[in-house]
N, C-alpha and C. Protein backbone atom coordinates (compact mmCIF):
# COMPACT_ATOMS: atom_id res chain seq x y z
N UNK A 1 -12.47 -9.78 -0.37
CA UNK A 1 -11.39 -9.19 0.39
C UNK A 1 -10.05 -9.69 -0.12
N UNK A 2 -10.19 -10.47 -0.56
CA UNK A 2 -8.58 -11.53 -0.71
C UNK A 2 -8.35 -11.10 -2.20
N UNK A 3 -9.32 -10.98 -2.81
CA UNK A 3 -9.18 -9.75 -4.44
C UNK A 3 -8.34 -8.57 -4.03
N UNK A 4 -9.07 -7.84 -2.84
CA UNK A 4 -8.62 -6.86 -2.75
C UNK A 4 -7.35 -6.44 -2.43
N UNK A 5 -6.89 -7.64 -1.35
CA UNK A 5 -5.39 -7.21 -1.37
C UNK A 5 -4.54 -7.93 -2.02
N UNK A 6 -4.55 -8.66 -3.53
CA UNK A 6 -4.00 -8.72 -4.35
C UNK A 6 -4.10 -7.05 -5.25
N UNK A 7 -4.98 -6.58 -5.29
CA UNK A 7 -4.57 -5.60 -5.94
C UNK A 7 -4.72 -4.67 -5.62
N UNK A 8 -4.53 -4.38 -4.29
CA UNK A 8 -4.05 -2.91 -3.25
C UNK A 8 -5.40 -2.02 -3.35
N UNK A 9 -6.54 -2.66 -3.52
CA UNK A 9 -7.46 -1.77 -3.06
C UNK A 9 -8.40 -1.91 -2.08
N UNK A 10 -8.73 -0.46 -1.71
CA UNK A 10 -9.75 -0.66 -0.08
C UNK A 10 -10.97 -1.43 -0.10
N UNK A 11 -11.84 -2.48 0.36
CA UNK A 11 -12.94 -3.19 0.67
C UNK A 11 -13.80 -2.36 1.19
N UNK A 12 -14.78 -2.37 0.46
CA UNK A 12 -15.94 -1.57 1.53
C UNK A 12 -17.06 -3.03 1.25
N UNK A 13 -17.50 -3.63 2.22
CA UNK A 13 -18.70 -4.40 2.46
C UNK A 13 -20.08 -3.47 2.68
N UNK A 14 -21.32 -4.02 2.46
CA UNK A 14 -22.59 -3.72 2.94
C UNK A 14 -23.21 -4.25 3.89
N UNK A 15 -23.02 -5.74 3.57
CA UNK A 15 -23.43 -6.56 4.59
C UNK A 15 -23.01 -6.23 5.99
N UNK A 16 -23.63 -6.92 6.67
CA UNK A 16 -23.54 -6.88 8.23
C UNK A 16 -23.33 -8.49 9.07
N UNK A 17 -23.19 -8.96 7.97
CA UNK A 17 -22.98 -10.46 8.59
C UNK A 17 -21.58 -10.41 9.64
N UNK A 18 -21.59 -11.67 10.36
CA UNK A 18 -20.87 -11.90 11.55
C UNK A 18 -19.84 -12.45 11.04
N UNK A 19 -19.86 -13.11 10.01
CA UNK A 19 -18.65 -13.85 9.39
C UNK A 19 -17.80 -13.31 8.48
N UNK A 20 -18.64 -11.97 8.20
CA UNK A 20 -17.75 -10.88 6.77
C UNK A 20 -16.97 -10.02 7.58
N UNK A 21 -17.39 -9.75 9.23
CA UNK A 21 -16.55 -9.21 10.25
C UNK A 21 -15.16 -9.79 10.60
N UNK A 22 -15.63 -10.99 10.83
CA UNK A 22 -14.48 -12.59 11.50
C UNK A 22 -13.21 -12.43 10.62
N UNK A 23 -13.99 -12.17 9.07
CA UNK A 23 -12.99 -12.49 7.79
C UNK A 23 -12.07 -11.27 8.07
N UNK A 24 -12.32 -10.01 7.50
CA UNK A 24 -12.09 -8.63 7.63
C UNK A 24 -10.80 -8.84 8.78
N UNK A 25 -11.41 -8.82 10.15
CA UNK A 25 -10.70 -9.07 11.21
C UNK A 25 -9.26 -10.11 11.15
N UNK A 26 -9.63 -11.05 10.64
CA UNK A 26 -8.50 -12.02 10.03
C UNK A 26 -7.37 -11.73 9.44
N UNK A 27 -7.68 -10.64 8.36
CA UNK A 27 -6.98 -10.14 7.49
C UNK A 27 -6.50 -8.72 7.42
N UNK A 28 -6.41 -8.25 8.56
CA UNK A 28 -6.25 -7.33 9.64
C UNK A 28 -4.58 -7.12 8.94
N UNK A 29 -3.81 -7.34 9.49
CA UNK A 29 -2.54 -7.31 9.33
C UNK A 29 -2.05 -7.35 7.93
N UNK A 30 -2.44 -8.30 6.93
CA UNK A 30 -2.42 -8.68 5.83
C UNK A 30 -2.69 -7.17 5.00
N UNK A 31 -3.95 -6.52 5.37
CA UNK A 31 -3.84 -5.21 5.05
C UNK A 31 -3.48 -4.11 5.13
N UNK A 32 -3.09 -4.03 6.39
CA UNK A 32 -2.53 -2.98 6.90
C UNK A 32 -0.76 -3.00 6.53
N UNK A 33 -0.32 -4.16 5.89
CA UNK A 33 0.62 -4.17 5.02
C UNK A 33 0.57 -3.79 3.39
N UNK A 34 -0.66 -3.84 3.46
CA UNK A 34 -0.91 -3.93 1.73
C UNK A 34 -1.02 -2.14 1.74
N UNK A 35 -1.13 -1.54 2.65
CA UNK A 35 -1.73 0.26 2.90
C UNK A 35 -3.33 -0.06 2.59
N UNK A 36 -4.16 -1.31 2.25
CA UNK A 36 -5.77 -1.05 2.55
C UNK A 36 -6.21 -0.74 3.21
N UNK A 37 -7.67 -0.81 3.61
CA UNK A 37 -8.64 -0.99 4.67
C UNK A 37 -9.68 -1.79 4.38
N UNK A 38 -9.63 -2.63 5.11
CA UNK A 38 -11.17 -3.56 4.74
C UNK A 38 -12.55 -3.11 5.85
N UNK A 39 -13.26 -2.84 5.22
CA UNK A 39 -14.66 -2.21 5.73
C UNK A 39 -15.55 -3.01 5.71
N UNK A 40 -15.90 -3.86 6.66
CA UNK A 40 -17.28 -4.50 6.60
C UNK A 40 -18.49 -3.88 7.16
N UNK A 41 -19.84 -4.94 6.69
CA UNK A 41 -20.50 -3.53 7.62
C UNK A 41 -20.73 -2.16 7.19
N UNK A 42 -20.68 -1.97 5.45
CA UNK A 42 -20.99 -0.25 5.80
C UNK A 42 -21.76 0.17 5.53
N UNK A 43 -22.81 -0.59 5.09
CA UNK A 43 -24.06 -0.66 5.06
C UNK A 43 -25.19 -0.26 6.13
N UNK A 44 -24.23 -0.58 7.47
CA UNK A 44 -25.14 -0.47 8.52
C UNK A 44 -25.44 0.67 9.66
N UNK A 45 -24.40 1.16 9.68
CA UNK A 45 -24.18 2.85 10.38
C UNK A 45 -24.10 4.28 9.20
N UNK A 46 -24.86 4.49 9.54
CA UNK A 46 -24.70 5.97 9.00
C UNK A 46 -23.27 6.60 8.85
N UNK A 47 -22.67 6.46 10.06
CA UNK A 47 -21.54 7.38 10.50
C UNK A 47 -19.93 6.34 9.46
N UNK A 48 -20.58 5.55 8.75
CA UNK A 48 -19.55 4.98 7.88
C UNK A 48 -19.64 5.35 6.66
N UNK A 49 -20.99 6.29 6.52
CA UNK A 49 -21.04 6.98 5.18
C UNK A 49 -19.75 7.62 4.70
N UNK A 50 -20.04 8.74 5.89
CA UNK A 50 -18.51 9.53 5.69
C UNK A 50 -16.97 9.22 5.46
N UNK A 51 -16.65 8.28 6.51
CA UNK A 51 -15.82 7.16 6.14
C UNK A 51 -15.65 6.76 4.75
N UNK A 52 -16.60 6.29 4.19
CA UNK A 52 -16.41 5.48 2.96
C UNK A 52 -16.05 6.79 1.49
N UNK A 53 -16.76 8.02 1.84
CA UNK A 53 -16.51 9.19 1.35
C UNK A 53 -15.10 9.48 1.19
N UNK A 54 -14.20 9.43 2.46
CA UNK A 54 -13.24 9.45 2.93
C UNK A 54 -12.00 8.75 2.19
N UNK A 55 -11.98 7.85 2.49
CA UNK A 55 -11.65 6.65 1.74
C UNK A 55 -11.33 7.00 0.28
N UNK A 56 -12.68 6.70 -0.12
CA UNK A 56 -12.89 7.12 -2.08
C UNK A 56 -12.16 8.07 -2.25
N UNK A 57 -11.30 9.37 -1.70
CA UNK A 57 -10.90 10.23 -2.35
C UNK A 57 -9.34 10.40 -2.09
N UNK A 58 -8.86 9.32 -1.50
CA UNK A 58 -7.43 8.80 -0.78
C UNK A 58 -6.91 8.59 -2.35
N UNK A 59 -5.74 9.22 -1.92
CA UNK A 59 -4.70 8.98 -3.38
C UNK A 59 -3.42 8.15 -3.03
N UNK A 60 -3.45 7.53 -1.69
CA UNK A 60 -2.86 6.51 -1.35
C UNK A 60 -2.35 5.00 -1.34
C-alpha cells in the first residue's frame, strides 16, 4: 500500500486478513489525497469483482 501511494496507483488486495483492513483503513486519508483507492479484501466478495473491473479502466 505505501508503494502504492508513492506512485499514485490503486491497491487491490486478495487477502482477507484483519490487519491488511486496519492498514488500508489507516491510510484512508493519505489516499484519498493521492486520488487512489486501497482495496483490501478483494478476494473475498464476489460483488468486488466488478469494482475491481471498475477501477482497472479509470483514466484518473
Amino acid at each position: 500500500m505505501e508503494a502504492c501511494l508513492r506512485a499514485g496507483v490503486h491497491y487491490l488486495g486478495i487477502s482477507a486478513e484483519l490487519e491488511t483492513y486496519q492498514l488500508a483503513e489507516s491510510m484512508d486519508s493519505r489516499a484519498k489525497s493521492a486520488g487512489i483507492q486501497l482495496m483490501a479484501g478483494a478476494g473475498l466478495f464476489v460483488s468486488y469483482d466488478a469494482l475491481a473491473v471498475h477501477l482497472s479502466t479509470r483514466q484518473d
